[in-house]
PDB file of N, CA and C in Angstrom:
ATOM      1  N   UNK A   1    -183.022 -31.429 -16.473  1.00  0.00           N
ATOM      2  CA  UNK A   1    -182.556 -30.627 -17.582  1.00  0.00           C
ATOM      3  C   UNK A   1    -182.829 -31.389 -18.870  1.00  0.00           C
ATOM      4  N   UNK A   2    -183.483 -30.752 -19.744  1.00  0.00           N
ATOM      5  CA  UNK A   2    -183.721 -30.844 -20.867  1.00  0.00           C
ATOM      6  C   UNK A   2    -183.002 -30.171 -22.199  1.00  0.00           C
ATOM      7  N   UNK A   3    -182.120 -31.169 -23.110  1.00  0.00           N
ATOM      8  CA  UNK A   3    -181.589 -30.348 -24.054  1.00  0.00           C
ATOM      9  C   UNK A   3    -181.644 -30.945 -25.183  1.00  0.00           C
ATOM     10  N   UNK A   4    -181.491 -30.567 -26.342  1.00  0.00           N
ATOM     11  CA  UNK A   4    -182.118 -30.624 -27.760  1.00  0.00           C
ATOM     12  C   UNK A   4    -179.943 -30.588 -28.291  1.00  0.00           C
ATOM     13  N   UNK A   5    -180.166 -31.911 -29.482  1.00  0.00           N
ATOM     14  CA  UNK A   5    -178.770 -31.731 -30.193  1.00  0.00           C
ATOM     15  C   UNK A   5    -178.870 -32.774 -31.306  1.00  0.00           C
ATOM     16  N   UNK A   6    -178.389 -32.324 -31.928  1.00  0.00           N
ATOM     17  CA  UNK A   6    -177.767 -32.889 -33.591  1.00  0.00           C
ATOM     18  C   UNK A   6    -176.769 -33.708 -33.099  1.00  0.00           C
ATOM     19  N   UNK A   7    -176.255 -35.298 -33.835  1.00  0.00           N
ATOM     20  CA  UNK A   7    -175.286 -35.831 -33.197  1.00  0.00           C
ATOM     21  C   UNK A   7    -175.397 -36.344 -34.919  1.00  0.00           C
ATOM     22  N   UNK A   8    -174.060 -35.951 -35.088  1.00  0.00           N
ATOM     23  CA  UNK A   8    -173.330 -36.332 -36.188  1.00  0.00           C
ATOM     24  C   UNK A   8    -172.464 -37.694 -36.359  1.00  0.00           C
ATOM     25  N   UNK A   9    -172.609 -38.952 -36.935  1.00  0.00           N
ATOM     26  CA  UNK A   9    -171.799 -39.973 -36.646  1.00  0.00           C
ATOM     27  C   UNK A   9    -170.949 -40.815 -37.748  1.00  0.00           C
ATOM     28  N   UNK A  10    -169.386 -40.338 -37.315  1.00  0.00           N
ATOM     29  CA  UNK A  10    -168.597 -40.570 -38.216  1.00  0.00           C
ATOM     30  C   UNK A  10    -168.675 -42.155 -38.817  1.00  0.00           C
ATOM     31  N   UNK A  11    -168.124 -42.871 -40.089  1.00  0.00           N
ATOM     32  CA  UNK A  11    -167.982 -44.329 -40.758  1.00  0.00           C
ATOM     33  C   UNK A  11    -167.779 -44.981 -39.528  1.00  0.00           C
ATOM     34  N   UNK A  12    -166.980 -45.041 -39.094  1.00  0.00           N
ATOM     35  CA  UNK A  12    -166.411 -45.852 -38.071  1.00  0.00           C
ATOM     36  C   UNK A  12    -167.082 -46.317 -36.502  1.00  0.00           C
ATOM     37  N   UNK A  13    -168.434 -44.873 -36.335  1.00  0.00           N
ATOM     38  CA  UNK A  13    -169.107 -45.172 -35.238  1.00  0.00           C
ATOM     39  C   UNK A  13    -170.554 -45.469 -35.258  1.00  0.00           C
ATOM     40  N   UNK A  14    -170.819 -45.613 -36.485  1.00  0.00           N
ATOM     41  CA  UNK A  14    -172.182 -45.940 -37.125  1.00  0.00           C
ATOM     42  C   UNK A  14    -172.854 -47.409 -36.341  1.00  0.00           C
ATOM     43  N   UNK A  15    -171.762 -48.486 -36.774  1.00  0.00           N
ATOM     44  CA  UNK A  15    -172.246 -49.563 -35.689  1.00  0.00           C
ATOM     45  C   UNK A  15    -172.300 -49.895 -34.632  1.00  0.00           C
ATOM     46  N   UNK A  16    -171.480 -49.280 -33.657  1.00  0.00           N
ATOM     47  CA  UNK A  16    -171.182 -49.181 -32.469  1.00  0.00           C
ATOM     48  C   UNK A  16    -172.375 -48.359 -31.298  1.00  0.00           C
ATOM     49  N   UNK A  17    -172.844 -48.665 -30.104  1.00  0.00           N
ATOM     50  CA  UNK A  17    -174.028 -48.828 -29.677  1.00  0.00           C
ATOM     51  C   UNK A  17    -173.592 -47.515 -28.672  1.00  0.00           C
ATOM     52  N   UNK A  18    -173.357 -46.313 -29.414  1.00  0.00           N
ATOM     53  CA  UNK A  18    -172.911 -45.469 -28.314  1.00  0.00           C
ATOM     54  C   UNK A  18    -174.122 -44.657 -27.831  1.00  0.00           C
ATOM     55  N   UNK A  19    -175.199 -44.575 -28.167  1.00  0.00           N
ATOM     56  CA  UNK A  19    -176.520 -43.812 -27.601  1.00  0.00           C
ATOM     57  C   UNK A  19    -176.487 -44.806 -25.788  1.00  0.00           C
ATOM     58  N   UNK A  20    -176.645 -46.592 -26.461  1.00  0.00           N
ATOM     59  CA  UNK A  20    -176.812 -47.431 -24.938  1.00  0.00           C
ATOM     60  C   UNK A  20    -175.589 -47.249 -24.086  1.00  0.00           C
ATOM     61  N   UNK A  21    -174.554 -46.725 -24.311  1.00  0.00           N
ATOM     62  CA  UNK A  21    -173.736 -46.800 -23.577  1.00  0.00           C
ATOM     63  C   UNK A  21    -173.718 -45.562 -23.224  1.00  0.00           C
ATOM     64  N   UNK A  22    -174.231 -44.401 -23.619  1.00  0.00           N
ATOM     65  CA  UNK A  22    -174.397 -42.901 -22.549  1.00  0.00           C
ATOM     66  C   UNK A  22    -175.065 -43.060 -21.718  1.00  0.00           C
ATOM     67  N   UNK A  23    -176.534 -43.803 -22.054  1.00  0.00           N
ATOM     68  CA  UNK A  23    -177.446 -43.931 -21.041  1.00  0.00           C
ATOM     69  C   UNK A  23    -177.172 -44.354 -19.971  1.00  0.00           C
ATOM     70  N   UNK A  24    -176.128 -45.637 -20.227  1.00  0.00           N
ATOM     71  CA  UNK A  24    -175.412 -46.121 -19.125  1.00  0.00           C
ATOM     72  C   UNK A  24    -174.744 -45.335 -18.168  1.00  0.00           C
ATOM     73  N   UNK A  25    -174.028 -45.103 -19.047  1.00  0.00           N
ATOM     74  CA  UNK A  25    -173.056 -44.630 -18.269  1.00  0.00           C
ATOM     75  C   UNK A  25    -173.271 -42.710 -17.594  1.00  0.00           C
ATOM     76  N   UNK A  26    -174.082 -42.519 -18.076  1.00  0.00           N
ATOM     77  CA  UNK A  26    -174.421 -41.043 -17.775  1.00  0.00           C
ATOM     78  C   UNK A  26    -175.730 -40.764 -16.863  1.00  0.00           C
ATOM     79  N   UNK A  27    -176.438 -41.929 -16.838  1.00  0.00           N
ATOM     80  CA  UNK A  27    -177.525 -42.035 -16.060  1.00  0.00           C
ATOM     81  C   UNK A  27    -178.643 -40.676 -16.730  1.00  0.00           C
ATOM     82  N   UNK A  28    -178.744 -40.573 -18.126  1.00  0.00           N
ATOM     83  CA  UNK A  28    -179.237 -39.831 -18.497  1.00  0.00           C
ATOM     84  C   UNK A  28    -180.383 -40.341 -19.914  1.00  0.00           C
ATOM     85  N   UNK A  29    -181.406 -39.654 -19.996  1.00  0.00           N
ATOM     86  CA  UNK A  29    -182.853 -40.828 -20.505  1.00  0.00           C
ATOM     87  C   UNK A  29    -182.377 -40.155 -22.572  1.00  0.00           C
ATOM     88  N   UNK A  30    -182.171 -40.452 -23.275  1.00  0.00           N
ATOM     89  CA  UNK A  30    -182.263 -39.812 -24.455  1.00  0.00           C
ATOM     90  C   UNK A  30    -183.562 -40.375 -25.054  1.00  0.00           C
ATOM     91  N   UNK A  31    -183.380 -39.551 -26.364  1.00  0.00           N
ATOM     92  CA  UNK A  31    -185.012 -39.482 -26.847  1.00  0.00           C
ATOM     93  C   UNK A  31    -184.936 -39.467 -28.305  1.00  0.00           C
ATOM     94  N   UNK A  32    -184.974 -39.804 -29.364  1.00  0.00           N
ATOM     95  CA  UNK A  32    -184.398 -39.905 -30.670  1.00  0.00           C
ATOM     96  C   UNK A  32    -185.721 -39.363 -31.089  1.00  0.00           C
ATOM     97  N   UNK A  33    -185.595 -38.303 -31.567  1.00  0.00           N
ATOM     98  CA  UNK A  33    -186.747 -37.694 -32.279  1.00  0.00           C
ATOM     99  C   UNK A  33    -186.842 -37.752 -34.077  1.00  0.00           C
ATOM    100  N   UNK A  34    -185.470 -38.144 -34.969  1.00  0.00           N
ATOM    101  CA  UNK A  34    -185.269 -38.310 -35.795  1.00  0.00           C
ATOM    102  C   UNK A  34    -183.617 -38.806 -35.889  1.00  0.00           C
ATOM    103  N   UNK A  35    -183.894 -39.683 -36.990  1.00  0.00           N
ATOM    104  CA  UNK A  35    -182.311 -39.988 -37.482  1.00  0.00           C
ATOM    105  C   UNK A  35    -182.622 -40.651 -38.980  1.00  0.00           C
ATOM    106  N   UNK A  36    -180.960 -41.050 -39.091  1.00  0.00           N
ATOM    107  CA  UNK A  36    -180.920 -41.130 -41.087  1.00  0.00           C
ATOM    108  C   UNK A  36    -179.009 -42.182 -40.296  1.00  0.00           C
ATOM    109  N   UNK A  37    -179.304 -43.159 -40.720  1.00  0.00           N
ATOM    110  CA  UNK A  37    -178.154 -43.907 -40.897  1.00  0.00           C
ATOM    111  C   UNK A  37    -177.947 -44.455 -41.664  1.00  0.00           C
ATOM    112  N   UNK A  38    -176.607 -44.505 -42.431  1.00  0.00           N
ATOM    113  CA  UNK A  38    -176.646 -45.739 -43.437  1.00  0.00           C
ATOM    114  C   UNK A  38    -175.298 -46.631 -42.948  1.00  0.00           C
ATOM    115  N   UNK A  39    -174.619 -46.829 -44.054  1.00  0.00           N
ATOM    116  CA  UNK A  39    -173.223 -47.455 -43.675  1.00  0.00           C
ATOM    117  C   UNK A  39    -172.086 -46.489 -43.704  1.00  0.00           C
ATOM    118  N   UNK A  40    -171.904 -45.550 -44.377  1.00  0.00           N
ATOM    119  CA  UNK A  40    -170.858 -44.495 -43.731  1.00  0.00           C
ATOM    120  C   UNK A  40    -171.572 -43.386 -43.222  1.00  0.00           C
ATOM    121  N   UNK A  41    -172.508 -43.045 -42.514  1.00  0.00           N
ATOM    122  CA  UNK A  41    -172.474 -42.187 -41.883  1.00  0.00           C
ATOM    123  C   UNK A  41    -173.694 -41.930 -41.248  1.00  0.00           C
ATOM    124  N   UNK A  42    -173.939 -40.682 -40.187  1.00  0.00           N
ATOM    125  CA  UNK A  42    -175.779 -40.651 -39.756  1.00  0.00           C
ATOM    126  C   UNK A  42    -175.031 -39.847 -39.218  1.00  0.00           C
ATOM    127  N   UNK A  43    -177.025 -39.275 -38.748  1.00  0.00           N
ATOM    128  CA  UNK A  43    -176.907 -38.055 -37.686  1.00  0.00           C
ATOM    129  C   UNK A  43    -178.762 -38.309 -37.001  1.00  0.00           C
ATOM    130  N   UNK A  44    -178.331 -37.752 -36.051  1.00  0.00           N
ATOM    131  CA  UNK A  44    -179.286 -38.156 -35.403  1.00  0.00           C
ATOM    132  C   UNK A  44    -180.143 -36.716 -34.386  1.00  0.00           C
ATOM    133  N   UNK A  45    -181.300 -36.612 -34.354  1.00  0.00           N
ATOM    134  CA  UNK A  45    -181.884 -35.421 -33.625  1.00  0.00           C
ATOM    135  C   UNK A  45    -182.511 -35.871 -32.397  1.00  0.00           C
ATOM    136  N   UNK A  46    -181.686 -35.069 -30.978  1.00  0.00           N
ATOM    137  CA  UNK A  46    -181.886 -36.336 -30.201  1.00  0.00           C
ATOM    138  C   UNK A  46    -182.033 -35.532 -28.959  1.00  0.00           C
ATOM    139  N   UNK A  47    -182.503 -35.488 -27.767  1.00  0.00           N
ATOM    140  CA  UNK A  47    -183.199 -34.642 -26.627  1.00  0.00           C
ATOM    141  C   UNK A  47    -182.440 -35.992 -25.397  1.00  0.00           C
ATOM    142  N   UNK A  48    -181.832 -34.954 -24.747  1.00  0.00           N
ATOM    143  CA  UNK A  48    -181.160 -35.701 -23.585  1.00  0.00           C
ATOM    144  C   UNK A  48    -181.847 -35.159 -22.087  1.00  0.00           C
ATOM    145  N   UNK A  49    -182.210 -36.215 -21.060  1.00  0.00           N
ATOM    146  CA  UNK A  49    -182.767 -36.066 -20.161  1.00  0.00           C
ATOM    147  C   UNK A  49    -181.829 -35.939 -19.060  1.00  0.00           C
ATOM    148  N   UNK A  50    -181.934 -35.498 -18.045  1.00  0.00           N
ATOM    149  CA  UNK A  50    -180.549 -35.749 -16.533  1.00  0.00           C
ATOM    150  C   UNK A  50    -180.810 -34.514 -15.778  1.00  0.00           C
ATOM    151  N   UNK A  51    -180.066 -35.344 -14.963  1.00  0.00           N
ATOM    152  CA  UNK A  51    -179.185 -34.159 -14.060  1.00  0.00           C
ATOM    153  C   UNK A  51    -178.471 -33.146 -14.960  1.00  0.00           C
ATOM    154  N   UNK A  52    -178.227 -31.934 -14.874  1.00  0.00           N
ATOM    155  CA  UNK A  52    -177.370 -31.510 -15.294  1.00  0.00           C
ATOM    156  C   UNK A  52    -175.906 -31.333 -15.794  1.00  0.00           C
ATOM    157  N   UNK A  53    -175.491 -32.213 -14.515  1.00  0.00           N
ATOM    158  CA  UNK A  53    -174.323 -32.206 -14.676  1.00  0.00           C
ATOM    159  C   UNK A  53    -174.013 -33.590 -15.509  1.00  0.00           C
ATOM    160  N   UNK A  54    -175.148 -34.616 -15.385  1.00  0.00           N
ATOM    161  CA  UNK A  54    -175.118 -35.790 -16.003  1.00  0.00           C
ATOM    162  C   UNK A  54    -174.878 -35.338 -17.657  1.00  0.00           C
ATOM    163  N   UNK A  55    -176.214 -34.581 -18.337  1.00  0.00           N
ATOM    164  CA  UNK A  55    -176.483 -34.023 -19.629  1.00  0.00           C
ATOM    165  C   UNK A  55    -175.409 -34.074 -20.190  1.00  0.00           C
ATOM    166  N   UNK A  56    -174.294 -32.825 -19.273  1.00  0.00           N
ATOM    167  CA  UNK A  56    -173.365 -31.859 -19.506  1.00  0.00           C
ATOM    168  C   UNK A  56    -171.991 -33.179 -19.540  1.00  0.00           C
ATOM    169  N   UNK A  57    -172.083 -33.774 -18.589  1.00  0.00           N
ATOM    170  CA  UNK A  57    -170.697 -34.683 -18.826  1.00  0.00           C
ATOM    171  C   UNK A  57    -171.206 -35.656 -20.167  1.00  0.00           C
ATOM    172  N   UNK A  58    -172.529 -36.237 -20.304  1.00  0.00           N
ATOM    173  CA  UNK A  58    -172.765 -36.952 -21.926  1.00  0.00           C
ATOM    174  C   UNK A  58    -172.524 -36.360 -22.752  1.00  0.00           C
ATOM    175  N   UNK A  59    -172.671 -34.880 -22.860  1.00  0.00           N
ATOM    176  CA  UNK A  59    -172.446 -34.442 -24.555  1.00  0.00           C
ATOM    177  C   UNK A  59    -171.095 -34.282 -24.349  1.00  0.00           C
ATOM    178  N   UNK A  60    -169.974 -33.845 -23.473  1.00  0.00           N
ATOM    179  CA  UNK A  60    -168.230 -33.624 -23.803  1.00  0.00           C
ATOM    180  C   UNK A  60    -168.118 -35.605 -23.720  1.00  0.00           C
ATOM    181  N   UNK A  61    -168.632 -36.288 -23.549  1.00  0.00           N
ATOM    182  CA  UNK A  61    -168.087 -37.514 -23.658  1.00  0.00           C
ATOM    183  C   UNK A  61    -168.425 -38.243 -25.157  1.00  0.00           C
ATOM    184  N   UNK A  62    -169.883 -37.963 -25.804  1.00  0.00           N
ATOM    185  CA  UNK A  62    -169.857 -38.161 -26.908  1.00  0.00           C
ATOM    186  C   UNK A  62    -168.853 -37.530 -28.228  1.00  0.00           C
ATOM    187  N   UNK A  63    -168.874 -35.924 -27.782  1.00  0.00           N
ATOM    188  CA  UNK A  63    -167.259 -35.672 -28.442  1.00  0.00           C
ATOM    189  C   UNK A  63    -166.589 -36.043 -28.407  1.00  0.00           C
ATOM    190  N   UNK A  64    -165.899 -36.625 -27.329  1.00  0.00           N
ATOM    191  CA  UNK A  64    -164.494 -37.147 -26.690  1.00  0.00           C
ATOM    192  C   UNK A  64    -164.646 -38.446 -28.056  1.00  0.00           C
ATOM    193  N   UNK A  65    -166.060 -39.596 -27.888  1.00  0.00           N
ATOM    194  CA  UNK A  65    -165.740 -40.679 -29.114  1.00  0.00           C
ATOM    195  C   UNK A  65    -165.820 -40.204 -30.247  1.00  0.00           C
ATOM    196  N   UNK A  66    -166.222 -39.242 -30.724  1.00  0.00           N
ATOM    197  CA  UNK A  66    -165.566 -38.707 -32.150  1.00  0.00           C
ATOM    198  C   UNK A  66    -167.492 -37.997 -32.760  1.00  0.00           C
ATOM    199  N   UNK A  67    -168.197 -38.097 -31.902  1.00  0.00           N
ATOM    200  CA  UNK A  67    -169.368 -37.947 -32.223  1.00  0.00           C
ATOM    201  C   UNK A  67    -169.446 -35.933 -32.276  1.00  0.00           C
ATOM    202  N   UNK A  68    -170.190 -35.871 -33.605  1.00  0.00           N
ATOM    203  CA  UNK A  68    -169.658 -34.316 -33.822  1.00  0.00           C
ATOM    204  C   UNK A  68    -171.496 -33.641 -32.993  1.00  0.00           C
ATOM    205  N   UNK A  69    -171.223 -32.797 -32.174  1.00  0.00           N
ATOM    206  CA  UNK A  69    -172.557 -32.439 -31.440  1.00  0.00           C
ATOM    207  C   UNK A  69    -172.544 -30.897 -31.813  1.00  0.00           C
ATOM    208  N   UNK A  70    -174.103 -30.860 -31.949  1.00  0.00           N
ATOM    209  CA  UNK A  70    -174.547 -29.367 -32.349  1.00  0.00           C
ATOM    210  C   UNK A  70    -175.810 -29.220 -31.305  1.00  0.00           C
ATOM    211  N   UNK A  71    -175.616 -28.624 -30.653  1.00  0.00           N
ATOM    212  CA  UNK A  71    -177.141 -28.346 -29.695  1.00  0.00           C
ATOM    213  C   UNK A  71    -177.716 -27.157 -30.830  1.00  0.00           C
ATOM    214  N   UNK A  72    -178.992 -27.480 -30.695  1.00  0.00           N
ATOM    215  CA  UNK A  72    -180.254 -27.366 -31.638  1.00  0.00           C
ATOM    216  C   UNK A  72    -180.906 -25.729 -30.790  1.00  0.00           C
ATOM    217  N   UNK A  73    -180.592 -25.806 -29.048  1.00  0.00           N
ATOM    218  CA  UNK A  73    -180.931 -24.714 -28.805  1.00  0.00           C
ATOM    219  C   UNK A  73    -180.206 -24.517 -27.309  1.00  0.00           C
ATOM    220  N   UNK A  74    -180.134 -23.655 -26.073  1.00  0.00           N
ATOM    221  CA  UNK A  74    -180.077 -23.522 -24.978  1.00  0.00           C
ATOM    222  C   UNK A  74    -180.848 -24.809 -24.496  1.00  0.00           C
ATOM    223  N   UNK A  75    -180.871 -24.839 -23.239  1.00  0.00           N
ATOM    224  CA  UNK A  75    -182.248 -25.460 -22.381  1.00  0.00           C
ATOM    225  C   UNK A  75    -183.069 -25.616 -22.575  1.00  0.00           C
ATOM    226  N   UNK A  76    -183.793 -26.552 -22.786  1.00  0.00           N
ATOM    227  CA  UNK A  76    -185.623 -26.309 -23.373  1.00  0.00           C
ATOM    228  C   UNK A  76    -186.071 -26.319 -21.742  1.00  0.00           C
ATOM    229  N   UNK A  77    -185.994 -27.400 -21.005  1.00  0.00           N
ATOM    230  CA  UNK A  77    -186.370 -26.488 -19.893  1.00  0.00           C
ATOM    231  C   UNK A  77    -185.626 -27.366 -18.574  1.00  0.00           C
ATOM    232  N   UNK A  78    -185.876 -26.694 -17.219  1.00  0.00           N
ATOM    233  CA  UNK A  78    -185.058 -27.278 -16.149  1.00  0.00           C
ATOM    234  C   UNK A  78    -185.688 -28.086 -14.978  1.00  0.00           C
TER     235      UNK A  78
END
């Protein structure tokens, strides 16, 4: 499963290495197709690889750390 999302990142999570720690922990490949960080804030345009259910538990877990997610579209593909 292939999915496309905007990841919005609040002051506070800007330095913090939370892209390496989904991968980790989600067993899922991301893909940074664009981003813009500074010191209070970024967002990032970013294509997540997995299992499905992997994908699906990374993006409610990046919410869960405060990371604001916008999927860009449905599935690009399966």
């Amino acid at each position: 499963m292939l999915i496309r999302a905007r990841l919005v990142f609040p002051e506070q999570l800007v330095r913090e290495p939370i892209i390496a720690r989904l991968a980790r922990r989600f067993d899922v490949e991301p893909s940074i197709r664009r981003a813009s960080i500074d010191d209070h804030s970024g967002w990032m345009l970013c294509e997540l690889t997995g299992e499905p259910a992997a994908v699906e538990g990374a993006l409610a877990w990046l919410a869960e750390q405060g990371v604001e997610v916008e999927p860009l579209s449905d599935v690009v593909e399966s």
